[in-house]
C-alpha atoms as a PDB file:
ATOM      1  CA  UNK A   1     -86.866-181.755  91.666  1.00  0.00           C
ATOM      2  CA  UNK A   2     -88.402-185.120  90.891  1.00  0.00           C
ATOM      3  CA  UNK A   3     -91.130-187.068  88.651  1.00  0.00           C
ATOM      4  CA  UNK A   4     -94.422-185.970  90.123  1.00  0.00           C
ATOM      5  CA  UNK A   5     -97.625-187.565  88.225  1.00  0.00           C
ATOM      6  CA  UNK A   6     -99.215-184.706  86.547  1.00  0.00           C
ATOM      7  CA  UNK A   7    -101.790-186.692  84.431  1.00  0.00           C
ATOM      8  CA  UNK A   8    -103.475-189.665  85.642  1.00  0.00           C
ATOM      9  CA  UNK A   9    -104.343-192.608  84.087  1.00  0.00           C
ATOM     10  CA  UNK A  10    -107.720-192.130  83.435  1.00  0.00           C
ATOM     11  CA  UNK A  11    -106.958-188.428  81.596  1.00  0.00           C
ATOM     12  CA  UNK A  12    -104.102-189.544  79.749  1.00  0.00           C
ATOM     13  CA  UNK A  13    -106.400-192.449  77.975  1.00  0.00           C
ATOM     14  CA  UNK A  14    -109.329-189.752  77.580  1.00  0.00           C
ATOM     15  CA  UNK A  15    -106.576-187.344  75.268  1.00  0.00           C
ATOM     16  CA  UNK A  16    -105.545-190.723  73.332  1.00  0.00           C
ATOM     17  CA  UNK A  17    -108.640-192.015  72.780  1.00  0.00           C
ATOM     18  CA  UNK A  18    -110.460-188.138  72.139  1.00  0.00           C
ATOM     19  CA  UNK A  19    -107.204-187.195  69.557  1.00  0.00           C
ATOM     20  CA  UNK A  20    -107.664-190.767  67.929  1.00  0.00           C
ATOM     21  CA  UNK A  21    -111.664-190.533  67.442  1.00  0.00           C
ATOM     22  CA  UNK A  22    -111.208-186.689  66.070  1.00  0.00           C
ATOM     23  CA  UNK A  23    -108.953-187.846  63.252  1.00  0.00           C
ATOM     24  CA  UNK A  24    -111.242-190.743  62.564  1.00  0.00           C
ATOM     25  CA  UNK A  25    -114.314-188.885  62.168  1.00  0.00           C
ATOM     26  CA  UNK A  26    -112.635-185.985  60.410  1.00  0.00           C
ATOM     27  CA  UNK A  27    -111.472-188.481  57.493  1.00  0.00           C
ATOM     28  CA  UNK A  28    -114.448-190.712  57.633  1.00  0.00           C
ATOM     29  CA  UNK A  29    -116.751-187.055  57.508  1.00  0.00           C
ATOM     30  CA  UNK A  30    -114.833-186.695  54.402  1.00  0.00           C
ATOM     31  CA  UNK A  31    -114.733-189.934  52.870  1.00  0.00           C
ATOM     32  CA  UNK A  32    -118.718-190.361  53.340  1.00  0.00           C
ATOM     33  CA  UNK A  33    -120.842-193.156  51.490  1.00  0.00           C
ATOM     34  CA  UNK A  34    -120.392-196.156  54.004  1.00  0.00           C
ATOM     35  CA  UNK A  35    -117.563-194.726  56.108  1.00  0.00           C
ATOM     36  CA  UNK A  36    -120.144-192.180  57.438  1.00  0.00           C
ATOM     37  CA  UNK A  37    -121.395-195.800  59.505  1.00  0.00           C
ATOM     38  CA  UNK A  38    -118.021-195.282  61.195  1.00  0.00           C
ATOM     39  CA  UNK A  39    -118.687-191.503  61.342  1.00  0.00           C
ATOM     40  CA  UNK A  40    -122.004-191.768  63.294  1.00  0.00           C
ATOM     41  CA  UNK A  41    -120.089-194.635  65.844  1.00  0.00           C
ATOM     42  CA  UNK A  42    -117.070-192.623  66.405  1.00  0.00           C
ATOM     43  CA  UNK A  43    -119.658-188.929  67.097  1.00  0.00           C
ATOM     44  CA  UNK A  44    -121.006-191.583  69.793  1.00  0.00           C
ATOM     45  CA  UNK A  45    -117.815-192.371  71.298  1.00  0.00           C
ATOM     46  CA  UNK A  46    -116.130-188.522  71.365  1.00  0.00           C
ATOM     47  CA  UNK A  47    -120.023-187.658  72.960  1.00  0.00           C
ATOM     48  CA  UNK A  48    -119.458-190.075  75.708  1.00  0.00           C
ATOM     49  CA  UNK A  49    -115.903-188.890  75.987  1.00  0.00           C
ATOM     50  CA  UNK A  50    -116.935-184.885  76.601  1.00  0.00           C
ATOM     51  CA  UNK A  51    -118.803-186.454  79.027  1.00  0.00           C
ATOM     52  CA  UNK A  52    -116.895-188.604  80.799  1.00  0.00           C
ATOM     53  CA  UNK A  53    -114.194-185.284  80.668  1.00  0.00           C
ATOM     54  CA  UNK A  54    -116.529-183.130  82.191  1.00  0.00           C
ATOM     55  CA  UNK A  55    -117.603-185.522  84.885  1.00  0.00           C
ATOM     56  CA  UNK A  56    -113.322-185.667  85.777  1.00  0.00           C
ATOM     57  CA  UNK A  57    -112.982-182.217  85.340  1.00  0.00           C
ATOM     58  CA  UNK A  58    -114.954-182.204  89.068  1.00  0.00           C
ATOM     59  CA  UNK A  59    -113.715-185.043  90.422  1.00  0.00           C
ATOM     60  CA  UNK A  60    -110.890-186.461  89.024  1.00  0.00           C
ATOM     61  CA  UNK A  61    -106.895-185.531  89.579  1.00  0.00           C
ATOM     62  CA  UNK A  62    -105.871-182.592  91.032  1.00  0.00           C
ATOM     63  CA  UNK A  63    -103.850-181.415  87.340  1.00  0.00           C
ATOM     64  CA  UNK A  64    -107.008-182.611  85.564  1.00  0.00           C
ATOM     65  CA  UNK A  65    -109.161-181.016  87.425  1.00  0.00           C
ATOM     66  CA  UNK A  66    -111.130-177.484  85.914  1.00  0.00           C
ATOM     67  CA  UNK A  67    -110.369-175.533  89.011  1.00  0.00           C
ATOM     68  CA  UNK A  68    -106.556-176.691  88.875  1.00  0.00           C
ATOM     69  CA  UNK A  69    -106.186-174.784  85.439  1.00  0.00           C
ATOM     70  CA  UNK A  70    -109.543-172.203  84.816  1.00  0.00           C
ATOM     71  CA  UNK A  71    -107.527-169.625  82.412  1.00  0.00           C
ATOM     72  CA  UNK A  72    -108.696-166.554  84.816  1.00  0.00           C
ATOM     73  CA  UNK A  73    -107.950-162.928  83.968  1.00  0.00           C
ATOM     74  CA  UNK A  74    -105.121-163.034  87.021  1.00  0.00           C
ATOM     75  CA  UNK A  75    -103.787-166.319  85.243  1.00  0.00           C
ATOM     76  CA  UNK A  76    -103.549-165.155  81.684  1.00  0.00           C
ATOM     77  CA  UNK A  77    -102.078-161.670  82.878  1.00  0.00           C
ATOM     78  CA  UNK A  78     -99.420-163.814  84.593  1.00  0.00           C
ATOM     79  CA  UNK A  79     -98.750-165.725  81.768  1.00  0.00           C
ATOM     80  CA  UNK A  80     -97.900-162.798  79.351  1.00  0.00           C
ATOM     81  CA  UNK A  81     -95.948-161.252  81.851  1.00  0.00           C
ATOM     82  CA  UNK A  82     -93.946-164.501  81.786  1.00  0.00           C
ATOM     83  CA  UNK A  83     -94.955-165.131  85.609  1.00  0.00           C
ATOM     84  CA  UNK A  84     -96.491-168.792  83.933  1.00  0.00           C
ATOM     85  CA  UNK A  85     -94.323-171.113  86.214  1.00  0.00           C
ATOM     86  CA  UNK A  86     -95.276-169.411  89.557  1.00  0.00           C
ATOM     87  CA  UNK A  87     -98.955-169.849  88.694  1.00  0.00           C
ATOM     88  CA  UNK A  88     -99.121-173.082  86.884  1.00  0.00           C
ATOM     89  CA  UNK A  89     -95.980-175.009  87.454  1.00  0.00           C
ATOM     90  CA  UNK A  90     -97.128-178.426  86.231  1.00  0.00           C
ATOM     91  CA  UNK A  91    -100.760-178.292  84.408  1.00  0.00           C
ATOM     92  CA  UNK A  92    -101.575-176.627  81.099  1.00  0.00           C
ATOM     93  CA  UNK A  93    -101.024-172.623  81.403  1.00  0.00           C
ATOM     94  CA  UNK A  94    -103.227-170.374  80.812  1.00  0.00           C
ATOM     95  CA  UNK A  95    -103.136-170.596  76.905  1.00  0.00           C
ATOM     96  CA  UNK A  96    -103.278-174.035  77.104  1.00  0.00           C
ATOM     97  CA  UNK A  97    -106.655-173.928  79.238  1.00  0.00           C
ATOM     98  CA  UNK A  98    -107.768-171.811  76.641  1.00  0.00           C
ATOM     99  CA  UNK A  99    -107.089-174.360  73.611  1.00  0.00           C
ATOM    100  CA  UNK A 100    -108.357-176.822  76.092  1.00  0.00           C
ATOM    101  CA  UNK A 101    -111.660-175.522  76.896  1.00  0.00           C
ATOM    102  CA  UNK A 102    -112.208-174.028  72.900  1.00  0.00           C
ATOM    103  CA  UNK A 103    -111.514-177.538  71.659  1.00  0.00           C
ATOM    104  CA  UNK A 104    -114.153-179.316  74.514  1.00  0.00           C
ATOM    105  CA  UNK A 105    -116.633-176.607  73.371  1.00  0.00           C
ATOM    106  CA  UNK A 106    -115.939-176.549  69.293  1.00  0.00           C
ATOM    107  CA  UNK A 107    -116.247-180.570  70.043  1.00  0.00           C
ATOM    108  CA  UNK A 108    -119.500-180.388  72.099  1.00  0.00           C
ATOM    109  CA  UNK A 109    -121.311-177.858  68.906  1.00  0.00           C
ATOM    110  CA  UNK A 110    -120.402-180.225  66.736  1.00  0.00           C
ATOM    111  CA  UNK A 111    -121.259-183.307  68.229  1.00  0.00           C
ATOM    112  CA  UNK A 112    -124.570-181.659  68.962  1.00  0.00           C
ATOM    113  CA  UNK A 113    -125.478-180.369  65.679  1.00  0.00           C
ATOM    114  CA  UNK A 114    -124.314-184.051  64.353  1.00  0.00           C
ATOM    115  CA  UNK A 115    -127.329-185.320  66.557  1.00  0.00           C
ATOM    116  CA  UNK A 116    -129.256-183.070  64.543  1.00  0.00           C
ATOM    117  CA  UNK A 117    -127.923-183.283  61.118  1.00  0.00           C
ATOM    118  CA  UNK A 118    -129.481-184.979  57.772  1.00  0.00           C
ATOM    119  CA  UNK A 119    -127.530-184.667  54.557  1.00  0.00           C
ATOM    120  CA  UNK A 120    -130.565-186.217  52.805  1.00  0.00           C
ATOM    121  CA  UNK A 121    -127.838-188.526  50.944  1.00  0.00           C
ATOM    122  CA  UNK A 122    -126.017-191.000  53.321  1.00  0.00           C
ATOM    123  CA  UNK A 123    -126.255-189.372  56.744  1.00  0.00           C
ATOM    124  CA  UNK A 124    -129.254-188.566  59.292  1.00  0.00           C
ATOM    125  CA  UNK A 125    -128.660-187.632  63.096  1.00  0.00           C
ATOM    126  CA  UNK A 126    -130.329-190.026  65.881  1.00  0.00           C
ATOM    127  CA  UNK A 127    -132.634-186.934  67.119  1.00  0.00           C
ATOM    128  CA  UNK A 128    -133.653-185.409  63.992  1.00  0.00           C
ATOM    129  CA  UNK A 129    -137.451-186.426  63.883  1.00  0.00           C
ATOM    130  CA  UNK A 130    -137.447-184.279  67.546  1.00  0.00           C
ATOM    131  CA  UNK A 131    -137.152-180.887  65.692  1.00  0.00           C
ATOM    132  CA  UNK A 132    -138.570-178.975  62.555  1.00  0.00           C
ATOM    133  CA  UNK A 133    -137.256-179.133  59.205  1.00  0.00           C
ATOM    134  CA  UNK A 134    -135.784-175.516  59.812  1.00  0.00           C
ATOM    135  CA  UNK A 135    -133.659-176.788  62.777  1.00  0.00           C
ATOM    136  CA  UNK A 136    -132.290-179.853  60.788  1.00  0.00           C
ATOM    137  CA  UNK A 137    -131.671-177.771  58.426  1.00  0.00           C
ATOM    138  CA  UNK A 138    -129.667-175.466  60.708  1.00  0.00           C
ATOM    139  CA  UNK A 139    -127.731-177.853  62.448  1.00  0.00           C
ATOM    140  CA  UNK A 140    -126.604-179.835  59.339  1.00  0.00           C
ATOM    141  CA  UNK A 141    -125.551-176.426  57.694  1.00  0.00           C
ATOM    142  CA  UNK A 142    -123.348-175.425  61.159  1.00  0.00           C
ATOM    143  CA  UNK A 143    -121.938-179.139  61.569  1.00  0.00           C
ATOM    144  CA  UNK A 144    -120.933-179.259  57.869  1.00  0.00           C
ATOM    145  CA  UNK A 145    -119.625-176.074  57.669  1.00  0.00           C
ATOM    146  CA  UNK A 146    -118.289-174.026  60.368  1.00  0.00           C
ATOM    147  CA  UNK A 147    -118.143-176.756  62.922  1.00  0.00           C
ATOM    148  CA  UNK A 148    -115.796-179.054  60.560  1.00  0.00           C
ATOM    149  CA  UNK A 149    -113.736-176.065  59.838  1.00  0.00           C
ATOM    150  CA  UNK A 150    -113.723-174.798  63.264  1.00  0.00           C
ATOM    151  CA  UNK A 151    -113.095-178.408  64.468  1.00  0.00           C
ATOM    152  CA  UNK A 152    -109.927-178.894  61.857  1.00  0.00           C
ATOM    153  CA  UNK A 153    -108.405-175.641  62.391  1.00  0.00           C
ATOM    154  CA  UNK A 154    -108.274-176.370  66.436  1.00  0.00           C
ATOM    155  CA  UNK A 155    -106.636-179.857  65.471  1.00  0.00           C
ATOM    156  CA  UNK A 156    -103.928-178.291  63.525  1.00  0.00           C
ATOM    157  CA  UNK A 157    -103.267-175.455  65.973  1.00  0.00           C
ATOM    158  CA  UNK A 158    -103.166-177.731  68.444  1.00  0.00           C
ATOM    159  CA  UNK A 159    -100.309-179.694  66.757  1.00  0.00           C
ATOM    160  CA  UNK A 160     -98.424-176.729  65.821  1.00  0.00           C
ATOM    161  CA  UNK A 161     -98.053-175.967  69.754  1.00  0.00           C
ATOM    162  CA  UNK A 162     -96.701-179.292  70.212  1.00  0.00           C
ATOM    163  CA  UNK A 163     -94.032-178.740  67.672  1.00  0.00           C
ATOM    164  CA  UNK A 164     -93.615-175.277  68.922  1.00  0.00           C
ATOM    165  CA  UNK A 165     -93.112-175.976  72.609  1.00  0.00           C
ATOM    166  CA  UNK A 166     -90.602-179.082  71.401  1.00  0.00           C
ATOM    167  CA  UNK A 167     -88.634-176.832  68.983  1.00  0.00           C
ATOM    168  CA  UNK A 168     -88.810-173.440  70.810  1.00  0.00           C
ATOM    169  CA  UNK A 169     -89.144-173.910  73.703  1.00  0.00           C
ATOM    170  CA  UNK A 170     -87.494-177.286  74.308  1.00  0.00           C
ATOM    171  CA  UNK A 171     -90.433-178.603  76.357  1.00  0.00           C
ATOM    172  CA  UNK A 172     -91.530-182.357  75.461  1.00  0.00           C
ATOM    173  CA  UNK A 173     -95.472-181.887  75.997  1.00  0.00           C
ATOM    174  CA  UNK A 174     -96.061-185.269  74.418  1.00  0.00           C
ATOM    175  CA  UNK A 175     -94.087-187.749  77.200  1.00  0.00           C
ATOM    176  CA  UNK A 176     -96.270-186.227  80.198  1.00  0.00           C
ATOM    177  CA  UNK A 177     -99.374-186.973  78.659  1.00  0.00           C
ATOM    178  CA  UNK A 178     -98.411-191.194  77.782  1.00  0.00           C
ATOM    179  CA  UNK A 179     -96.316-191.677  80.991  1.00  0.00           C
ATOM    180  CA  UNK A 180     -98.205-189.119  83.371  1.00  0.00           C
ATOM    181  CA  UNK A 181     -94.959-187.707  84.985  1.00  0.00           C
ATOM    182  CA  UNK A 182     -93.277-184.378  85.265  1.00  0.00           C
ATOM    183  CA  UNK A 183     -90.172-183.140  86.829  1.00  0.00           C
ATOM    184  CA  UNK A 184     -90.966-180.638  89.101  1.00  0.00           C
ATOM    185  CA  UNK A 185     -90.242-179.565  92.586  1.00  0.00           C
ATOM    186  CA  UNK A 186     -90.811-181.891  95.241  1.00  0.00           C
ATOM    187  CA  UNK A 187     -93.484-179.306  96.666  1.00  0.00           C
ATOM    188  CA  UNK A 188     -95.541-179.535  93.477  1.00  0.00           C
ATOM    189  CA  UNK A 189     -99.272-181.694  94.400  1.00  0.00           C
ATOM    190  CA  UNK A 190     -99.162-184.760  92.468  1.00  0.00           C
ATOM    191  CA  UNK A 191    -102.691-185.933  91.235  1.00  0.00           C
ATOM    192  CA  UNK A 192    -103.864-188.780  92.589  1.00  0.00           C
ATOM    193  CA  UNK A 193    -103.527-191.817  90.460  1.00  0.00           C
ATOM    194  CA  UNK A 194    -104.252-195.021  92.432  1.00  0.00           C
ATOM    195  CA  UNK A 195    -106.742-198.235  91.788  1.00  0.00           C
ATOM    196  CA  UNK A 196    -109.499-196.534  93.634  1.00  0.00           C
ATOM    197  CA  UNK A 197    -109.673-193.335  91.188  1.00  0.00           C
ATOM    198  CA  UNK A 198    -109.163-195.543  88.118  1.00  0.00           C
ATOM    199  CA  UNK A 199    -112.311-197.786  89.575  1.00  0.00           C
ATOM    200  CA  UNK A 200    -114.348-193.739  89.625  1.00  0.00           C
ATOM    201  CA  UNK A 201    -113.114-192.963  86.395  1.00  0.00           C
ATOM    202  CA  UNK A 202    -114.319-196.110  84.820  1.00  0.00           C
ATOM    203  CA  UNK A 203    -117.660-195.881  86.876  1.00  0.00           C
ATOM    204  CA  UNK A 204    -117.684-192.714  85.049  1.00  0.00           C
ATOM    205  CA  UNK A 205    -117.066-193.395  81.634  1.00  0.00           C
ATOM    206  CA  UNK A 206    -120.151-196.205  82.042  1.00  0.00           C
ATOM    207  CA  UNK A 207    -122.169-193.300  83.124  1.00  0.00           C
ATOM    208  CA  UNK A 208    -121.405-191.169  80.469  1.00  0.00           C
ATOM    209  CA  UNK A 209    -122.062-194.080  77.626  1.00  0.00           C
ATOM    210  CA  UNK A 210    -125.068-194.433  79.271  1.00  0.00           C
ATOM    211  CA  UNK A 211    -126.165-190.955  79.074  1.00  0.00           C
ATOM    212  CA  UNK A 212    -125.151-191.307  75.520  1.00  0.00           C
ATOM    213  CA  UNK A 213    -127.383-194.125  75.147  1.00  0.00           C
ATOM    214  CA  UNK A 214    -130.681-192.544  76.825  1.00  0.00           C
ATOM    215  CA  UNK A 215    -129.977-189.838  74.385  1.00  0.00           C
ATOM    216  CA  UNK A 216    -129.630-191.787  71.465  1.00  0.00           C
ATOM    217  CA  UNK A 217    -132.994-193.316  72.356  1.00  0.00           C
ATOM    218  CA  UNK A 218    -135.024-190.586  72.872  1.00  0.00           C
ATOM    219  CA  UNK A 219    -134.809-190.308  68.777  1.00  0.00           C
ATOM    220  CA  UNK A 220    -135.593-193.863  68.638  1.00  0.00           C
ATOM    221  CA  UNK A 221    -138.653-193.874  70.502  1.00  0.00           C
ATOM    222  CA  UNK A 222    -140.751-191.209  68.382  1.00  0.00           C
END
């Protein structure tokens, strides 16, 4: 057994940055009036995030990478048969892909439908004059609704198996993800974590704001 790095750098910031820009636009999504200026910002921030995570989901570490922790039937079968060490001895298991991919997706609707949106009060989506009154009307009634629910009750679950790993099951999930090592066996694959991947993953992250930005612009220029 010794520290192998699990999470790199670049992944470890994505989860800080991604947990700290949920809570902010959950609170400023209820506060409204002139925190929903700080609403619209932080959407734009988590959107370039989902991309930037999708983007290093191909390409990044070997722990952060899709393929290294795709919840498969054979994987989740494993997992409730307790077999969850042989098959993912260092990544998220098979549940936790689960809550991982449900939160990127419940984040992605909602970000979306925010693009959308128009409470006709204090709030109006960047792409709104692209689509009929019916879809606005649609995408405001999802993104105020279901999606903030949906989006909230993920948050909290997500929590709760943090506190239920450290109480249970006496497994710190929190100290991987800020230092990036795990003690494992010494024939676990570390990911790689070196200058030259941090130089791609911040080549990435300008990619993805700019993506954001085209986007944003294609509302602007009707």
């Amino acid at each position: 057994m010794k520290p192998i790095r699990i999470w790199d750098l670049p992944t470890r910031l994505f989860h800080w940055f991604l947990a700290a820009a949920v809570i902010g636009l959950i609170i400023t999504g209820k506060v409204g009036g002139n925190a929903m200026n700080w609403h619209l910002r932080l959407s734009y921030v988590v959107f370039a995030l989902l991309i930037f995570r999708l983007i290093w989901g191909l390409i990044g570490g070997h722990w952060s990478r899709f393929a290294s922790f795709f919840p498969t039937p054979a994987r989740i079968v494993s997992h409730f048969r307790g077999d969850t060490d042989t098959d993912q001895p260092a990544g998220h298991s098979p549940l936790g892909a689960l809550s991982v991919f449900a939160m990127l997706a419940v984040l992605a609707a909602q970000i979306g439908t925010g693009l959308f949106a128009d409470d006709e009060i204090a709030f109006s989506g960047p792409l709104t004059a692209l689509v009929s009154g019916d879809a606005v009307y649609l995408a405001t009634d999802y993104h105020a609704g279901v999606g903030q629910f949906l989006v909230i009750a993920l948050v909290v679950l997500h929590v709760l198996a943090i506190l239920f790993y450290r109480v249970v099951k006496k497994k710190n999930l929190i100290k991987p993800m800020v230092l990036g090592d795990k003690l494992q066996p010494v024939s676990t694959p570390a990911s790689r974590d070196t200058a030259a991947t941090r130089l791609v993953a911040l080549v990435a992250l300008c990619v993805s704001a700019a993506i954001v930005y085209g986007v944003i612009q294609l509302g602007q220029s009707t």
